[in-house]
PDB file of N, CA and C in Angstrom:
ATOM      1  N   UNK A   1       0.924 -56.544   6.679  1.00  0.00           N
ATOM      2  CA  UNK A   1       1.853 -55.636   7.265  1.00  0.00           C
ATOM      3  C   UNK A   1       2.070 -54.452   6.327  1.00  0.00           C
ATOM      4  N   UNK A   2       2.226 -54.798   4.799  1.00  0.00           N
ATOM      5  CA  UNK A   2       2.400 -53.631   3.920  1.00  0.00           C
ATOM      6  C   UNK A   2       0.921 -52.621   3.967  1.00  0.00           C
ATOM      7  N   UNK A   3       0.326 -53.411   3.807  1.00  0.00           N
ATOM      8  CA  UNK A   3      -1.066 -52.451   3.751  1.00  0.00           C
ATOM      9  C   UNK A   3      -1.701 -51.787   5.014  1.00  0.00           C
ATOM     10  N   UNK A   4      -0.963 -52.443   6.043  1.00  0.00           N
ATOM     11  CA  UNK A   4      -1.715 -51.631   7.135  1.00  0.00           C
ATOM     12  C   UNK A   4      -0.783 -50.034   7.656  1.00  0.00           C
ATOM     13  N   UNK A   5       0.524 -50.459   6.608  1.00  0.00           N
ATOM     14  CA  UNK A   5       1.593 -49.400   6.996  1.00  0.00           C
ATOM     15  C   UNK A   5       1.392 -48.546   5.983  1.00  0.00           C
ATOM     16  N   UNK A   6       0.673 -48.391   4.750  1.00  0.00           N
ATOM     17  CA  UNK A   6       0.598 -47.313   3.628  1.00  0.00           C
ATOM     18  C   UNK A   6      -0.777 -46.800   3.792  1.00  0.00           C
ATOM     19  N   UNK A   7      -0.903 -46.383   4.694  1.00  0.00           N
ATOM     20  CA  UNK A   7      -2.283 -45.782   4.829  1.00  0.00           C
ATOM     21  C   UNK A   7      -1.372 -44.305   4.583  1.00  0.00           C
ATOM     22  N   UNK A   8      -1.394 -43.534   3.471  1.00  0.00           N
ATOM     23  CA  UNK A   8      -1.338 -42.217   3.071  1.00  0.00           C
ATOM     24  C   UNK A   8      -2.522 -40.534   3.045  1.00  0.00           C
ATOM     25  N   UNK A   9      -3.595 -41.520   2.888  1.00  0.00           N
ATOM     26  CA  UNK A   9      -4.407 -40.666   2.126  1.00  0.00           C
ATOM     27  C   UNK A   9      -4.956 -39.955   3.091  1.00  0.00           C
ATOM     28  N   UNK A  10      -5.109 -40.365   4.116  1.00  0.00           N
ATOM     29  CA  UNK A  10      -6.149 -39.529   5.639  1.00  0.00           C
ATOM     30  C   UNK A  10      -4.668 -38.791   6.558  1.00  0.00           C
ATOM     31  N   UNK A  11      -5.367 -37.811   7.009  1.00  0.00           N
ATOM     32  CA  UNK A  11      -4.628 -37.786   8.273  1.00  0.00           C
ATOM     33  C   UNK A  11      -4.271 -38.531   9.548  1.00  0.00           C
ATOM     34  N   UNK A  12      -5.168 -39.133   9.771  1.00  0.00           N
ATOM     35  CA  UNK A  12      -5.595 -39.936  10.805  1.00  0.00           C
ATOM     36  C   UNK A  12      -5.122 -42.004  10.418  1.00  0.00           C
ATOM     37  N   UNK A  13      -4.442 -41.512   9.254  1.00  0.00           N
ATOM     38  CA  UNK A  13      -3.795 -42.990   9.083  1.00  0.00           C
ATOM     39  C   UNK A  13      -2.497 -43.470   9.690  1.00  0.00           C
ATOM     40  N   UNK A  14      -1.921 -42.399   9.639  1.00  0.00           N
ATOM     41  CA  UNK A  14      -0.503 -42.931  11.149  1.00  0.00           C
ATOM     42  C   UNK A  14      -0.285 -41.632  11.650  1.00  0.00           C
ATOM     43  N   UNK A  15       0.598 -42.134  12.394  1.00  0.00           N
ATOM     44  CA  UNK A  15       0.799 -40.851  13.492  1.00  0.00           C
ATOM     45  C   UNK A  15       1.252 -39.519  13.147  1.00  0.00           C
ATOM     46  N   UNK A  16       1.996 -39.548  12.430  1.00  0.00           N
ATOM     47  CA  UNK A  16       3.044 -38.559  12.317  1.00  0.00           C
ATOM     48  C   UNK A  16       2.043 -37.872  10.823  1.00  0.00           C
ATOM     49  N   UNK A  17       1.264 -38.078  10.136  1.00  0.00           N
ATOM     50  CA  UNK A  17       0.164 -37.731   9.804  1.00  0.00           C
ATOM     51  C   UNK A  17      -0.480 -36.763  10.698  1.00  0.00           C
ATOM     52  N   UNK A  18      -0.823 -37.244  11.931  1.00  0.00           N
ATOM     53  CA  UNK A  18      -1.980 -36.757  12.437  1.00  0.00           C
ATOM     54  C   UNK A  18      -0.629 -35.153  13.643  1.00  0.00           C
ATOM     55  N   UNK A  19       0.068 -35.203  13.583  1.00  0.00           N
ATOM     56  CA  UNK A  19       1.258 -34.398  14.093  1.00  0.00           C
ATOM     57  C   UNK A  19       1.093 -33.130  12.904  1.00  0.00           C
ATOM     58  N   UNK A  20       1.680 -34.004  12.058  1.00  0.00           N
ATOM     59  CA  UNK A  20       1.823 -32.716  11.091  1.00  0.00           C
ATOM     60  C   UNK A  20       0.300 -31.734  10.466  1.00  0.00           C
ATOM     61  N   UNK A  21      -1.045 -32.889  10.949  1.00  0.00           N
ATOM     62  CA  UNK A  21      -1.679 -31.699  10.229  1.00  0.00           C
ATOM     63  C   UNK A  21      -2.253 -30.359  10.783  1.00  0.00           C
ATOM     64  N   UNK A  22      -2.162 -30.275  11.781  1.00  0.00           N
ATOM     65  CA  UNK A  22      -2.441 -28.849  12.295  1.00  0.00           C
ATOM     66  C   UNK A  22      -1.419 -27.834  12.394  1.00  0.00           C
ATOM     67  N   UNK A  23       0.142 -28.010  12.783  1.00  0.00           N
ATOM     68  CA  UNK A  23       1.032 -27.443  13.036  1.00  0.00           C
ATOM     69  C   UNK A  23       1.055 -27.017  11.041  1.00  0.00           C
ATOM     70  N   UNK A  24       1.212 -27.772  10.492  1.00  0.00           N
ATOM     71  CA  UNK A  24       2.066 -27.531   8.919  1.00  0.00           C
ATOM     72  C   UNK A  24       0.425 -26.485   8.516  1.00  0.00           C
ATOM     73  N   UNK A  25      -0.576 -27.032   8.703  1.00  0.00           N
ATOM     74  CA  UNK A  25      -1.716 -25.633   8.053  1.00  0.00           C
ATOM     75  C   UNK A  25      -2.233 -26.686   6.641  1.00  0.00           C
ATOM     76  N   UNK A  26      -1.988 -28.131   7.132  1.00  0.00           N
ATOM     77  CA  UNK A  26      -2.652 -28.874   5.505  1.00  0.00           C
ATOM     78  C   UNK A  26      -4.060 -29.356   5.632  1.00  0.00           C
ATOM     79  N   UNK A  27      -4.767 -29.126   5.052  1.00  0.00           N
ATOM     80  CA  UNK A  27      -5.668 -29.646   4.969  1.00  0.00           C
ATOM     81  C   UNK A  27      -6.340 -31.253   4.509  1.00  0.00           C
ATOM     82  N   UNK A  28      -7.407 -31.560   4.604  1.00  0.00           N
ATOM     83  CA  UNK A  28      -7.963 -32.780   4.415  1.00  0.00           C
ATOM     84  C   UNK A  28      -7.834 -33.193   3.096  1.00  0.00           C
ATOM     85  N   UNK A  29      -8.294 -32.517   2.388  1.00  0.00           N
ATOM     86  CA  UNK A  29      -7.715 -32.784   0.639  1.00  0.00           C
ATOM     87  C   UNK A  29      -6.617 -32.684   0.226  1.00  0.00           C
ATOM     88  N   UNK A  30      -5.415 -32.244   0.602  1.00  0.00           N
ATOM     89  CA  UNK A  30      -4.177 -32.333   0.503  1.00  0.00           C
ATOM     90  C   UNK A  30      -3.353 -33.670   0.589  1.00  0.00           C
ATOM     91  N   UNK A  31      -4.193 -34.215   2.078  1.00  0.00           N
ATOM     92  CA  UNK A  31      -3.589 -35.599   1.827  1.00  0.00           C
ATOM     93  C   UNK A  31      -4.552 -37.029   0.885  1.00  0.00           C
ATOM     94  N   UNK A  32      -5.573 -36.269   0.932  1.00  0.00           N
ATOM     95  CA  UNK A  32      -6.300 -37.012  -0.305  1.00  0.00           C
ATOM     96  C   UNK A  32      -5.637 -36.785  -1.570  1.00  0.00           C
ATOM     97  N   UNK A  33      -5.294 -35.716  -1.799  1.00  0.00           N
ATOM     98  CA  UNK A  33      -4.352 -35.979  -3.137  1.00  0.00           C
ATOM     99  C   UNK A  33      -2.995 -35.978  -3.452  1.00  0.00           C
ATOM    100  N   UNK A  34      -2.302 -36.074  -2.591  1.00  0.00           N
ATOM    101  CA  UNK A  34      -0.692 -36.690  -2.743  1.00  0.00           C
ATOM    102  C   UNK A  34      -1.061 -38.053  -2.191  1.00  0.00           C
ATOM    103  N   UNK A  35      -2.072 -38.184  -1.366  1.00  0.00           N
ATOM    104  CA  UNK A  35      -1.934 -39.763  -0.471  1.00  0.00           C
ATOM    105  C   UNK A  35      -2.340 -40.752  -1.682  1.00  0.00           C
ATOM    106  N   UNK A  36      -3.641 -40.842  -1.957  1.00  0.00           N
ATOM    107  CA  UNK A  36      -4.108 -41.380  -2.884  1.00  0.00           C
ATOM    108  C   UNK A  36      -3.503 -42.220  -4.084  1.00  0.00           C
ATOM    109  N   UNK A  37      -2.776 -41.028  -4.770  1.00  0.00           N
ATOM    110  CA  UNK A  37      -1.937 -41.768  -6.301  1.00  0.00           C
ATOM    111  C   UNK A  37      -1.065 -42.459  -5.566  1.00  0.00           C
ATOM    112  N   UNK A  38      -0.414 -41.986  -4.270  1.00  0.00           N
ATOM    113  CA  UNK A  38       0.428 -42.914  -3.801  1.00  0.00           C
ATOM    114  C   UNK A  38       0.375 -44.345  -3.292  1.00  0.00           C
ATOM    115  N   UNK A  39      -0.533 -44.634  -2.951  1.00  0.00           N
ATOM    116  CA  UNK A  39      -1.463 -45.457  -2.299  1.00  0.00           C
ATOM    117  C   UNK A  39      -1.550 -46.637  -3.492  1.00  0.00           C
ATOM    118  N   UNK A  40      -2.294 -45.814  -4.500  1.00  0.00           N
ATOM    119  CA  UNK A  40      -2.432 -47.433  -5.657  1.00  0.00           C
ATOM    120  C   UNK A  40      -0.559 -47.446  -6.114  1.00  0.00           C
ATOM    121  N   UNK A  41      -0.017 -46.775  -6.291  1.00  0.00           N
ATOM    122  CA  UNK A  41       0.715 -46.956  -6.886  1.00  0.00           C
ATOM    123  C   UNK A  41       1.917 -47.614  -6.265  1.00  0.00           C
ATOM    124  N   UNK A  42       1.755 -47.848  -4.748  1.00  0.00           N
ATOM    125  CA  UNK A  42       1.590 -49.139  -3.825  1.00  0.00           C
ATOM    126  C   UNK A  42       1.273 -49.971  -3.832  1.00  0.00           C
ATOM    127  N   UNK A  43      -0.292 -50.119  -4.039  1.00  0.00           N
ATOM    128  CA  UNK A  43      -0.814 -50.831  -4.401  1.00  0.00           C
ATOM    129  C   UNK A  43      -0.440 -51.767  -6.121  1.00  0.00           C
ATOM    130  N   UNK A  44      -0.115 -51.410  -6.918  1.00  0.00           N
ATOM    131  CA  UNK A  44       0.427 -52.117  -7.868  1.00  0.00           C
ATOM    132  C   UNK A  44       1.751 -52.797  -8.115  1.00  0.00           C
ATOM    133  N   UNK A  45       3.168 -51.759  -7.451  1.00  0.00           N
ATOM    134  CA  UNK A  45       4.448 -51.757  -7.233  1.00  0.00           C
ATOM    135  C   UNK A  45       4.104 -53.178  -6.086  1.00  0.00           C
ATOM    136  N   UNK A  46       3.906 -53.490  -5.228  1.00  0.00           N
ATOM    137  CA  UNK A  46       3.710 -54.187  -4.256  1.00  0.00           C
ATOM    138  C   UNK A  46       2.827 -55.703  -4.179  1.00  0.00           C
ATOM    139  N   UNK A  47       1.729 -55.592  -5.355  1.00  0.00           N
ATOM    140  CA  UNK A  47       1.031 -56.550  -5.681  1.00  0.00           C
ATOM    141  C   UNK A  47       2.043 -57.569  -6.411  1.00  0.00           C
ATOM    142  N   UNK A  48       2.803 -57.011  -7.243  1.00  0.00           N
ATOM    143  CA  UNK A  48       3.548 -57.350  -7.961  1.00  0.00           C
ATOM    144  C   UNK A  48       5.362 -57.922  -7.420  1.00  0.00           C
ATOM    145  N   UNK A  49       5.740 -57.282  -6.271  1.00  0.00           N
ATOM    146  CA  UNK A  49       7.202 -57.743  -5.970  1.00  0.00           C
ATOM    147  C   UNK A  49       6.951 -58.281  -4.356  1.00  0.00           C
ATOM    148  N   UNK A  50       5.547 -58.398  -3.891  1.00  0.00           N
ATOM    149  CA  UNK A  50       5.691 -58.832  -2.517  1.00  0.00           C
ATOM    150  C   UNK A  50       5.819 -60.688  -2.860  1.00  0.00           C
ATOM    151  N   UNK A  51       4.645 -60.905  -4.324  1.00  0.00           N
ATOM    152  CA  UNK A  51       5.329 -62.886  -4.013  1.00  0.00           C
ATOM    153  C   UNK A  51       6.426 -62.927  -4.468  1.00  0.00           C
ATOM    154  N   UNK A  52       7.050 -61.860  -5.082  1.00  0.00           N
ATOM    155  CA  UNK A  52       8.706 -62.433  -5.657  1.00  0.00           C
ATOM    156  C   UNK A  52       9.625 -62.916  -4.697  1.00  0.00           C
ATOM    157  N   UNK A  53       9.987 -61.753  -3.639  1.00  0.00           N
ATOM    158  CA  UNK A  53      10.402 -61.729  -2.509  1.00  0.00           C
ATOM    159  C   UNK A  53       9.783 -62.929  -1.414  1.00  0.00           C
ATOM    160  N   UNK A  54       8.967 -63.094  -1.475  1.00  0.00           N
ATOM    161  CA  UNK A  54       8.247 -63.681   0.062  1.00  0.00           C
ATOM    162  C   UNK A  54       7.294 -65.122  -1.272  1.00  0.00           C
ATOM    163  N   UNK A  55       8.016 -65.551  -1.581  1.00  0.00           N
ATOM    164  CA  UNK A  55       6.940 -66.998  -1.972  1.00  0.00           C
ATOM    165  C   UNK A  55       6.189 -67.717  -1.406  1.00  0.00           C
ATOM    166  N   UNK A  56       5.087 -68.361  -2.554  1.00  0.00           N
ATOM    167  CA  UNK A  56       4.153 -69.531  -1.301  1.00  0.00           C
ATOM    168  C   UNK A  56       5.350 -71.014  -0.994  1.00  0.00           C
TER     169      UNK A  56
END
């Protein structure tokens, strides 16, 4: 559920992504590079406090 909801890096990863990129004037590499660092850094923040929260 977390990972299918942090799709940052594309336009075309959620909706409101794909809204904003023609109206705002951003381009494809734009969200490659704010999406991206965000993404691992999800990816680590999250690797780390999802078994705290949610145990086996």
């Amino acid at each position: 559920m977390f990972g299918a909801s942090a799709s940052f890096a594309t336009p075309i990863g959620y909706q409101t992504n794909t809204l904003v990129y023609g109206p705002g004037g951003y381009r494809f590499t734009d969200f490659i590079r704010i999406g991206l660092p965000l993404n691992l850094t999800l990816l680590c923040s999250l690797s780390f406090l999802i078994p705290l929260f949610f145990p086996f």
